[in-house]
C-alpha atoms as a PDB file:
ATOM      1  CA  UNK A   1      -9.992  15.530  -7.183  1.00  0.00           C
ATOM      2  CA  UNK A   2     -13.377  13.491  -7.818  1.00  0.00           C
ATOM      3  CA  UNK A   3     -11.382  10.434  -8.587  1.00  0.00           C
ATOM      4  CA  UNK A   4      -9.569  10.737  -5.451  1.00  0.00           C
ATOM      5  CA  UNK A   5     -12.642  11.338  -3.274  1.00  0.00           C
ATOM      6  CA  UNK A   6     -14.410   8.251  -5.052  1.00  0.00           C
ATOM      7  CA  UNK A   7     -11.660   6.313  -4.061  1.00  0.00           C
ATOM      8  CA  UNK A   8     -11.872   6.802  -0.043  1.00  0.00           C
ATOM      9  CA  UNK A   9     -15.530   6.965  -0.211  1.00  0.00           C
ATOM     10  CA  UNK A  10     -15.128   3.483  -1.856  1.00  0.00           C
ATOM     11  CA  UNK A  11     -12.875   2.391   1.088  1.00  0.00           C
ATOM     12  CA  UNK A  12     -15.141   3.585   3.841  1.00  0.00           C
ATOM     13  CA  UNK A  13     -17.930   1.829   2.562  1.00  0.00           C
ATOM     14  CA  UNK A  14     -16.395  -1.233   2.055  1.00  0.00           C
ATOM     15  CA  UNK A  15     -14.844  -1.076   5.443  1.00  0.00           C
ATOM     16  CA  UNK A  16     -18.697  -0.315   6.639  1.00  0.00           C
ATOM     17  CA  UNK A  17     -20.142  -3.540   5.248  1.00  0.00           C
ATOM     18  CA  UNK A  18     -17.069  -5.639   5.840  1.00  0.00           C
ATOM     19  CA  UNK A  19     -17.635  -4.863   9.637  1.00  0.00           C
ATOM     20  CA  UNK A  20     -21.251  -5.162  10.024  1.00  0.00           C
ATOM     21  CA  UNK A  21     -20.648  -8.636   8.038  1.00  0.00           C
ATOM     22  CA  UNK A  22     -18.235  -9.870  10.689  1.00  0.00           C
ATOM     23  CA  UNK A  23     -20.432  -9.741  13.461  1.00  0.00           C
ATOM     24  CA  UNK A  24     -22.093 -12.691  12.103  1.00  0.00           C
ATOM     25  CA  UNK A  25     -19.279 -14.407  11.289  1.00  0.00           C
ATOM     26  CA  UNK A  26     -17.883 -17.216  13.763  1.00  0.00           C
ATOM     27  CA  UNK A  27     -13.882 -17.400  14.975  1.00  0.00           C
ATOM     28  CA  UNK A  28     -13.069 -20.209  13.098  1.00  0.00           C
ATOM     29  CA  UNK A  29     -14.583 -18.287   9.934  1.00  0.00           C
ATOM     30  CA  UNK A  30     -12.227 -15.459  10.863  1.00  0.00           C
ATOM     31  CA  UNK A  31      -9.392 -17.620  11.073  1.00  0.00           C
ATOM     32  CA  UNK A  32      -9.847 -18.733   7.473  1.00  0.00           C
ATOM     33  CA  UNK A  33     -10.456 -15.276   6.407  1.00  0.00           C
ATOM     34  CA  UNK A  34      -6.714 -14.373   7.678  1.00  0.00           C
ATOM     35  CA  UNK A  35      -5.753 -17.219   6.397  1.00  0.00           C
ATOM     36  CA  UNK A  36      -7.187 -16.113   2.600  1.00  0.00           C
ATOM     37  CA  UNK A  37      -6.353 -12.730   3.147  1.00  0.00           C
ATOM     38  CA  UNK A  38      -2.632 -13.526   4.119  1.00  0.00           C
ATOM     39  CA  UNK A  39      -2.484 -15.714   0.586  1.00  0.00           C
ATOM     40  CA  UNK A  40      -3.824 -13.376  -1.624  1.00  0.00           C
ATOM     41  CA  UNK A  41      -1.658 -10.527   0.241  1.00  0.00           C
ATOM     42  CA  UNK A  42       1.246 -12.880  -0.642  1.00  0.00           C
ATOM     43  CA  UNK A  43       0.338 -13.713  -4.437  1.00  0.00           C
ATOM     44  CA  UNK A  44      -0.392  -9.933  -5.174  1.00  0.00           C
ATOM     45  CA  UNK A  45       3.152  -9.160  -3.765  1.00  0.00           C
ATOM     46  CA  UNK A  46       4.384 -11.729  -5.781  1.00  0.00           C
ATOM     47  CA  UNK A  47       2.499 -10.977  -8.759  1.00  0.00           C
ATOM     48  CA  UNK A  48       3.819  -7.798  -8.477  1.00  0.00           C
ATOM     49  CA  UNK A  49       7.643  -7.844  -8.514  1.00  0.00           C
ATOM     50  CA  UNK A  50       7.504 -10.953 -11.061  1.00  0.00           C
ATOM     51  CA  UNK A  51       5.678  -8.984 -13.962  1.00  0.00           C
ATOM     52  CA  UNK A  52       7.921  -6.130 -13.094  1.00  0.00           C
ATOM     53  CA  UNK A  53      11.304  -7.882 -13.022  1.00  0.00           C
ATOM     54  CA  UNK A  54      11.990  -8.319 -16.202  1.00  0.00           C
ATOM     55  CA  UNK A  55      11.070  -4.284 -16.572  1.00  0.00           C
ATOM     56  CA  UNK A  56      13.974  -3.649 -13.937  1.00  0.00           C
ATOM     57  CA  UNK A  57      16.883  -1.257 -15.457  1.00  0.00           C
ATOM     58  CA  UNK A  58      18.873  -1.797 -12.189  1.00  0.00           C
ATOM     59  CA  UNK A  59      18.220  -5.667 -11.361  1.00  0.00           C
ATOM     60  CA  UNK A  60      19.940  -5.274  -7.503  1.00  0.00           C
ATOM     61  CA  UNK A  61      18.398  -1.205  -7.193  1.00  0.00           C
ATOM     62  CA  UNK A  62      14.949  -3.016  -5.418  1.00  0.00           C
ATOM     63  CA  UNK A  63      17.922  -4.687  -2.725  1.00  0.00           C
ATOM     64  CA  UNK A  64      19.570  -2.353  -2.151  1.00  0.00           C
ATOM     65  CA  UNK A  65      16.518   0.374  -1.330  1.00  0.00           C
ATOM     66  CA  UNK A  66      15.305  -1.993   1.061  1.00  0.00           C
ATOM     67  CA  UNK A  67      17.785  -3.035   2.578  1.00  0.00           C
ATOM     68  CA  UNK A  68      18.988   0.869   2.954  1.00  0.00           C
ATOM     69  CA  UNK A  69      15.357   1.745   3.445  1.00  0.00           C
ATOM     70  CA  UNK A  70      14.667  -0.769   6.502  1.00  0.00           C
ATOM     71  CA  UNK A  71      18.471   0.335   7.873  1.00  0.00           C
ATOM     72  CA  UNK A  72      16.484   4.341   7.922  1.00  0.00           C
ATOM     73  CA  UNK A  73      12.844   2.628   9.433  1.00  0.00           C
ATOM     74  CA  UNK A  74      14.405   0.614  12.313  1.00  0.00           C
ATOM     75  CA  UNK A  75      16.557   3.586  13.060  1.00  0.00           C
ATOM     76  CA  UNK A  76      13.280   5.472  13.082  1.00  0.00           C
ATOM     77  CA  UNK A  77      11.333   2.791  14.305  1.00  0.00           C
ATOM     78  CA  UNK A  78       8.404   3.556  12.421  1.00  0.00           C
ATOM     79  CA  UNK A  79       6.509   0.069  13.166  1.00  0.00           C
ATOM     80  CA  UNK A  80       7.138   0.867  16.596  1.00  0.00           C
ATOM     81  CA  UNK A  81       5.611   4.279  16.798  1.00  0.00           C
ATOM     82  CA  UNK A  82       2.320   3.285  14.524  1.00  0.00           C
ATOM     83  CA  UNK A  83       1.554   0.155  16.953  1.00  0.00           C
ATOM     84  CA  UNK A  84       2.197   2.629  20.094  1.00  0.00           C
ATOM     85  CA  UNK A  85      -0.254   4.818  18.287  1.00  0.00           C
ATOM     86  CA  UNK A  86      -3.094   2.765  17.971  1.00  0.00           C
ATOM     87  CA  UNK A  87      -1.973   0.376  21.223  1.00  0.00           C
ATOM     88  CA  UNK A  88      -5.023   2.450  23.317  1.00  0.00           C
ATOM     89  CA  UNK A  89      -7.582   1.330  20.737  1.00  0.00           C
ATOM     90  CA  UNK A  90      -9.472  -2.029  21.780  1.00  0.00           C
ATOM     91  CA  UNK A  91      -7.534  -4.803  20.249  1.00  0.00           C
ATOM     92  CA  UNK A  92      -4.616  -2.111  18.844  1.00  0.00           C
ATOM     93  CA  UNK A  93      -2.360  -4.691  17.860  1.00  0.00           C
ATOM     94  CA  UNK A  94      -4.538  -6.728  15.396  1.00  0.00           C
ATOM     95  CA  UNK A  95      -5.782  -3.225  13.818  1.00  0.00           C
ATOM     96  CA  UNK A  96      -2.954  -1.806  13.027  1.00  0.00           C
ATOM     97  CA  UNK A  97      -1.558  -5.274  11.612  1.00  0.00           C
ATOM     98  CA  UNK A  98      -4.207  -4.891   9.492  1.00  0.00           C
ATOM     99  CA  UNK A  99      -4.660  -0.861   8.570  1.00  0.00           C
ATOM    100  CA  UNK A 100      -0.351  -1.190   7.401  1.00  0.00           C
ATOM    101  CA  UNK A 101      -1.650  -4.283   4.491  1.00  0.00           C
ATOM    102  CA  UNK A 102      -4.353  -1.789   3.451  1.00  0.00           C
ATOM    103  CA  UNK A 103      -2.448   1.307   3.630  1.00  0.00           C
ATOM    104  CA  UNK A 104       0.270  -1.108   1.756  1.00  0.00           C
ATOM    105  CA  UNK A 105      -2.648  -2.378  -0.710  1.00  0.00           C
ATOM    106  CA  UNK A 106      -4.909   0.569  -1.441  1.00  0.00           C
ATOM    107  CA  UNK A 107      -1.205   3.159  -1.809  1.00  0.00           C
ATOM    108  CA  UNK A 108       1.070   1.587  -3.087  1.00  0.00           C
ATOM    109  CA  UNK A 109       0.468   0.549  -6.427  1.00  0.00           C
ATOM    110  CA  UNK A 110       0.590   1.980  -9.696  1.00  0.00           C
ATOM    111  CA  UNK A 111      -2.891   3.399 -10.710  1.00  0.00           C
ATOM    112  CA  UNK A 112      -3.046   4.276  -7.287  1.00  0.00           C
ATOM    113  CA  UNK A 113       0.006   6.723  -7.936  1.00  0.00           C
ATOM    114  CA  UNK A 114      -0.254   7.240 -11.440  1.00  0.00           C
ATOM    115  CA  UNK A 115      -3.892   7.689 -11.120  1.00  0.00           C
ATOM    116  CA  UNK A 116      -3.962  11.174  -9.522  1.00  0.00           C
ATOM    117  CA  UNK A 117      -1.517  12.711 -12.293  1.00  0.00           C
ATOM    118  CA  UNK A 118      -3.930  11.732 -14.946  1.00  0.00           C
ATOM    119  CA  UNK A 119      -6.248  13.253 -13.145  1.00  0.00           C
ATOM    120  CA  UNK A 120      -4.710  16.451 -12.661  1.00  0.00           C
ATOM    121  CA  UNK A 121      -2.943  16.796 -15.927  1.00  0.00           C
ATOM    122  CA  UNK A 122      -5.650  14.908 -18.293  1.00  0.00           C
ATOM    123  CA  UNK A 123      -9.177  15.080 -16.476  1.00  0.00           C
ATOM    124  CA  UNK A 124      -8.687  11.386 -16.880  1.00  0.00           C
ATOM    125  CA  UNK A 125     -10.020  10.029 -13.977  1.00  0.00           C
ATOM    126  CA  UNK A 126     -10.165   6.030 -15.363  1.00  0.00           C
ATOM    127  CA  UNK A 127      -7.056   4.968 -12.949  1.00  0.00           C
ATOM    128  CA  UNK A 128      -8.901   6.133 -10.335  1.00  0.00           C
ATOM    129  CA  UNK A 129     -12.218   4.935 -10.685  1.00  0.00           C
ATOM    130  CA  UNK A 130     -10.527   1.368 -11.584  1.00  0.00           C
ATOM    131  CA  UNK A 131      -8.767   1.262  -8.318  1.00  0.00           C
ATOM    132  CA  UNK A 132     -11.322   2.721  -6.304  1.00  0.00           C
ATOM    133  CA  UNK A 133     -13.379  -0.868  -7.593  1.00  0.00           C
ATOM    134  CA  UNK A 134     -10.643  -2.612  -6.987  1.00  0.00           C
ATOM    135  CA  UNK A 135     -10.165  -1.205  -3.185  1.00  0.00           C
ATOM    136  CA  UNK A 136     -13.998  -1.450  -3.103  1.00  0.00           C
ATOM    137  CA  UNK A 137     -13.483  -5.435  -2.938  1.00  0.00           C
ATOM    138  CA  UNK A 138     -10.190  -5.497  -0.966  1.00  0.00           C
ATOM    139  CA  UNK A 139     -11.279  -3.409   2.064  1.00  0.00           C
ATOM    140  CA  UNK A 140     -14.629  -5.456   2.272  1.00  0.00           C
ATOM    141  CA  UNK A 141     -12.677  -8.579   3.030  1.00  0.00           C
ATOM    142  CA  UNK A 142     -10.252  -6.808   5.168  1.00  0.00           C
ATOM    143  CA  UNK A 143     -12.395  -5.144   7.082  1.00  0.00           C
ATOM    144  CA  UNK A 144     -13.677  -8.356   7.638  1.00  0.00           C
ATOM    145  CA  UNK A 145     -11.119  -9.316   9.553  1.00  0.00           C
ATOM    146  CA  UNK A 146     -10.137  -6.430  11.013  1.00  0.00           C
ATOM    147  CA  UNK A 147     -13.236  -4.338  11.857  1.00  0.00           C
ATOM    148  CA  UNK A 148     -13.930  -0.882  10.718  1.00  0.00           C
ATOM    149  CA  UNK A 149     -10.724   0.608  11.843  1.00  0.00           C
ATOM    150  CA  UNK A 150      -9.736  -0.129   8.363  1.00  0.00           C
ATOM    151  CA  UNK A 151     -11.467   2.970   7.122  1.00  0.00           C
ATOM    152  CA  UNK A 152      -8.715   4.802   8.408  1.00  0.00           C
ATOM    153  CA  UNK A 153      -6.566   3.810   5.542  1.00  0.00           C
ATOM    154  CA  UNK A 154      -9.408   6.143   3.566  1.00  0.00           C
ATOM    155  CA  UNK A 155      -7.557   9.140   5.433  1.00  0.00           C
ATOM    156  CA  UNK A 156      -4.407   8.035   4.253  1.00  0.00           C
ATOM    157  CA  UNK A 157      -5.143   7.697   0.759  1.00  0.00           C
ATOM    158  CA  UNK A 158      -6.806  10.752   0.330  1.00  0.00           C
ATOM    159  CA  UNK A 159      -3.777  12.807   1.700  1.00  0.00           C
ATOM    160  CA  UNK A 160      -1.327  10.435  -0.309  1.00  0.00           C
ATOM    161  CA  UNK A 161      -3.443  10.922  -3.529  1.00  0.00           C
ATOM    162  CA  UNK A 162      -4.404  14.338  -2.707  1.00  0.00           C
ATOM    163  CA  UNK A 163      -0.484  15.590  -2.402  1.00  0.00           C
ATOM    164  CA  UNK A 164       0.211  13.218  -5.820  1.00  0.00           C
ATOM    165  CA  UNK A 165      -2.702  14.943  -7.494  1.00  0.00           C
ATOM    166  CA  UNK A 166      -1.357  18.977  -5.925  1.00  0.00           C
ATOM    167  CA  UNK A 167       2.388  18.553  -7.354  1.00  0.00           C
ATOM    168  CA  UNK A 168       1.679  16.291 -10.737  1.00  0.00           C
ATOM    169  CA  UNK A 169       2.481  19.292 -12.647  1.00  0.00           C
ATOM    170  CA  UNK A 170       5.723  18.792 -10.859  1.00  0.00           C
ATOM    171  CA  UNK A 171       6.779  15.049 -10.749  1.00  0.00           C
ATOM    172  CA  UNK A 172       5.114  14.221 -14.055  1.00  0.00           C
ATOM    173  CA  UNK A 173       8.366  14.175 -16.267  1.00  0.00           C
ATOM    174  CA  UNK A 174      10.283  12.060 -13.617  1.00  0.00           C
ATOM    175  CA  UNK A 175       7.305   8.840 -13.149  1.00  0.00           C
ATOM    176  CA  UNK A 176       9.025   7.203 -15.895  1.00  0.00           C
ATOM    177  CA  UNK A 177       8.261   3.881 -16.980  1.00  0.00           C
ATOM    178  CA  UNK A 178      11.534   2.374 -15.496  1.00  0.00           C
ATOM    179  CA  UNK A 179      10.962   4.269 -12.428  1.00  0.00           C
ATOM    180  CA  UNK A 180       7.513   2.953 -11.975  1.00  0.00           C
ATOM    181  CA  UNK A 181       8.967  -0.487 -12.300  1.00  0.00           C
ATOM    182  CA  UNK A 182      11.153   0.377  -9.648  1.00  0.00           C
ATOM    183  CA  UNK A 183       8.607   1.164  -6.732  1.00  0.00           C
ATOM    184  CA  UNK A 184       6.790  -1.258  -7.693  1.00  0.00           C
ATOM    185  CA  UNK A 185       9.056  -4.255  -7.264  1.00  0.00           C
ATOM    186  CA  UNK A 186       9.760  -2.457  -3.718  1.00  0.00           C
ATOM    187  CA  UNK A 187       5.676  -2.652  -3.292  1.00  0.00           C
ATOM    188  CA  UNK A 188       5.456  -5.806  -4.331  1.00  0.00           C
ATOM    189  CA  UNK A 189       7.784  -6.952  -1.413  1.00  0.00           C
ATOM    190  CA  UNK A 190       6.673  -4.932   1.117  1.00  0.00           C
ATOM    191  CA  UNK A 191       3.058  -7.163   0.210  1.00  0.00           C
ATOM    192  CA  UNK A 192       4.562 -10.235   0.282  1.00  0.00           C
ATOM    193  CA  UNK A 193       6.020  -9.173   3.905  1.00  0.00           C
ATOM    194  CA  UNK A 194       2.708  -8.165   5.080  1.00  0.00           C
ATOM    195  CA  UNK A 195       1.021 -11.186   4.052  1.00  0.00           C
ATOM    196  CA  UNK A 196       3.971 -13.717   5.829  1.00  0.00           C
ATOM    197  CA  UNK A 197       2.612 -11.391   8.879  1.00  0.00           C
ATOM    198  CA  UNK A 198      -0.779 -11.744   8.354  1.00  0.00           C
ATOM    199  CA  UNK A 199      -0.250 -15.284   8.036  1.00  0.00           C
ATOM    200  CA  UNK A 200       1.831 -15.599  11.327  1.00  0.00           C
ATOM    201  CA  UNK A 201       4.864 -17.122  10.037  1.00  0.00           C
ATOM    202  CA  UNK A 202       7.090 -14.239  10.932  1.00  0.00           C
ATOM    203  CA  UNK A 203       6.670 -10.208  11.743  1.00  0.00           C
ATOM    204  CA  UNK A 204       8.432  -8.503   9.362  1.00  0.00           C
ATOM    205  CA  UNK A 205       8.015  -4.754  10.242  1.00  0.00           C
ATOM    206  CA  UNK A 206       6.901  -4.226   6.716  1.00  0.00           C
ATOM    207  CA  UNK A 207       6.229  -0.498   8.070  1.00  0.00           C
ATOM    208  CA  UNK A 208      10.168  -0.259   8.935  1.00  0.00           C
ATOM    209  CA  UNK A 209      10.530  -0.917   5.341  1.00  0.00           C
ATOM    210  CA  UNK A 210       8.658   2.448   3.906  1.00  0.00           C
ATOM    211  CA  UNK A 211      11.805   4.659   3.277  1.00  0.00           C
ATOM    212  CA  UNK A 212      12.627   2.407   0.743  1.00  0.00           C
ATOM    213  CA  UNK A 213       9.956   3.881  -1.539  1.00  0.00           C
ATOM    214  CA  UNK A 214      12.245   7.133  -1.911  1.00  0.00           C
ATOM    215  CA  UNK A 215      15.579   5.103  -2.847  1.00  0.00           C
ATOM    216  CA  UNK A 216      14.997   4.582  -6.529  1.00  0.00           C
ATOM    217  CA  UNK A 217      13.511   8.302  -6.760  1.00  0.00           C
ATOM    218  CA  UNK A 218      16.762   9.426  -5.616  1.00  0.00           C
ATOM    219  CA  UNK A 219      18.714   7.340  -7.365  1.00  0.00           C
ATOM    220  CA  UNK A 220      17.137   8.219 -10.616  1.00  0.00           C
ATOM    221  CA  UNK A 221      17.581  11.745 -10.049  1.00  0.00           C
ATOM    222  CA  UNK A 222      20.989  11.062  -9.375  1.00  0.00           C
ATOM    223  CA  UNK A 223      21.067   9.782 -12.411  1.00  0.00           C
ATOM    224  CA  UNK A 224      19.796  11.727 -14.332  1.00  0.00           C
ATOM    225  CA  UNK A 225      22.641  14.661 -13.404  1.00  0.00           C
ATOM    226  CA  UNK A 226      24.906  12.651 -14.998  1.00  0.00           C
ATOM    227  CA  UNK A 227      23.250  12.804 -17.878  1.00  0.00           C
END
């Protein structure tokens, strides 16, 4: 699990020098760093379901999950119960705005999830190392903004990762291409969502949206039955 350990130590320090940064930096710098952050939140969620569109065996499947997804996480009320959690925490609200976009960023993505399989099955550890560069970058700038309560989202990956890298012997043959396209078109939205957030235009409850991510598994394996 090297890869996967690179990858949160990669997160934690970029959360650690994104926070000692920001103490030198003034509001109105902030403000423009949400500002960025919420733009290039929006463009990678955009990026993301437009290159994988056209990839899309099911063109309405991505609807459908979140709309039957976000039915599930209100229900649940998932947003809810992660802002309650980290409500005690000095300004609770901002940080966990901002620890859902990097939980969203840094685990939801494709060499993020395809990344500990090849690791497990291959010794390949490329994916990995790629997006642990890539995370590198992305949790300086939101950490930033946030404060170190970003490195939290280093937790998070490692157990996501981690569980992805224990059963890859097991959900290898299913992470099809078409499948992959699948999740992320959903990621790719649930970006875009964070970033309208980030930029204040409208709260979205991106985190209500999460069961969405199992829709197209399911539906694929329901599938695949009939087959």
């Amino acid at each position: 699990m090297i890869g996967t350990c690179v990858n949160a130590a990669a997160i934690l320090t970029g959360s650690f020098i994104g926070s000692f940064v920001s103490r030198g930096i003034g509001e109105k710098y902030k403000n423009g760093l949400f500002d960025a952050l919420g733009l290039a939140t929006v463009a990678l969620g955009v990026n993301a379901v437009v290159s994988n569109m056209p990839k899309s065996q099911y063109p309405v499947l991505f609807i459908f999950s979140l709309a039957l997804g976000t039915v599930i996480g209100t229900r649940l009320d998932i947003n809810g119960r992660f802002h309650s959690l980290l409500q005690r925490s000095k300004g609770g609200s901002k940080l966990a705005e901002g620890l859902s976009t990097a939980i969203l960023l840094f685990c939801i993505g494709t060499l993020s999830i395809l990344g500990p399989v090849e690791s497990r099955l291959n010794g390949n550890n490329t994916y990995l190392f790629t997006n642990a560069t890539l995370d590198f970058v992305s949790s300086i700038i939101i950490s930033s903004a946030y404060g170190f309560g970003i490195a939290l989202a280093a937790l998070v990956l490692f157990l996501w990762q981690g569980s992805i890298y224990l059963f890859a012997g097991v959900i290898a043959p299913y992470m099809t291409p078409p499948l992959m396209a699948e999740i992320s078109l959903v990621g790719g939205v649930f970006l875009m969502s964070s970033g309208v957030g980030i930029l204040n235009l409208r709260d979205c409850k991106t985190l209500n949206m999460l069961p969405a991510l199992l829709v197209p598994p399911l539906f694929f394996a329901v599938v695949q039955l009939f087959h």
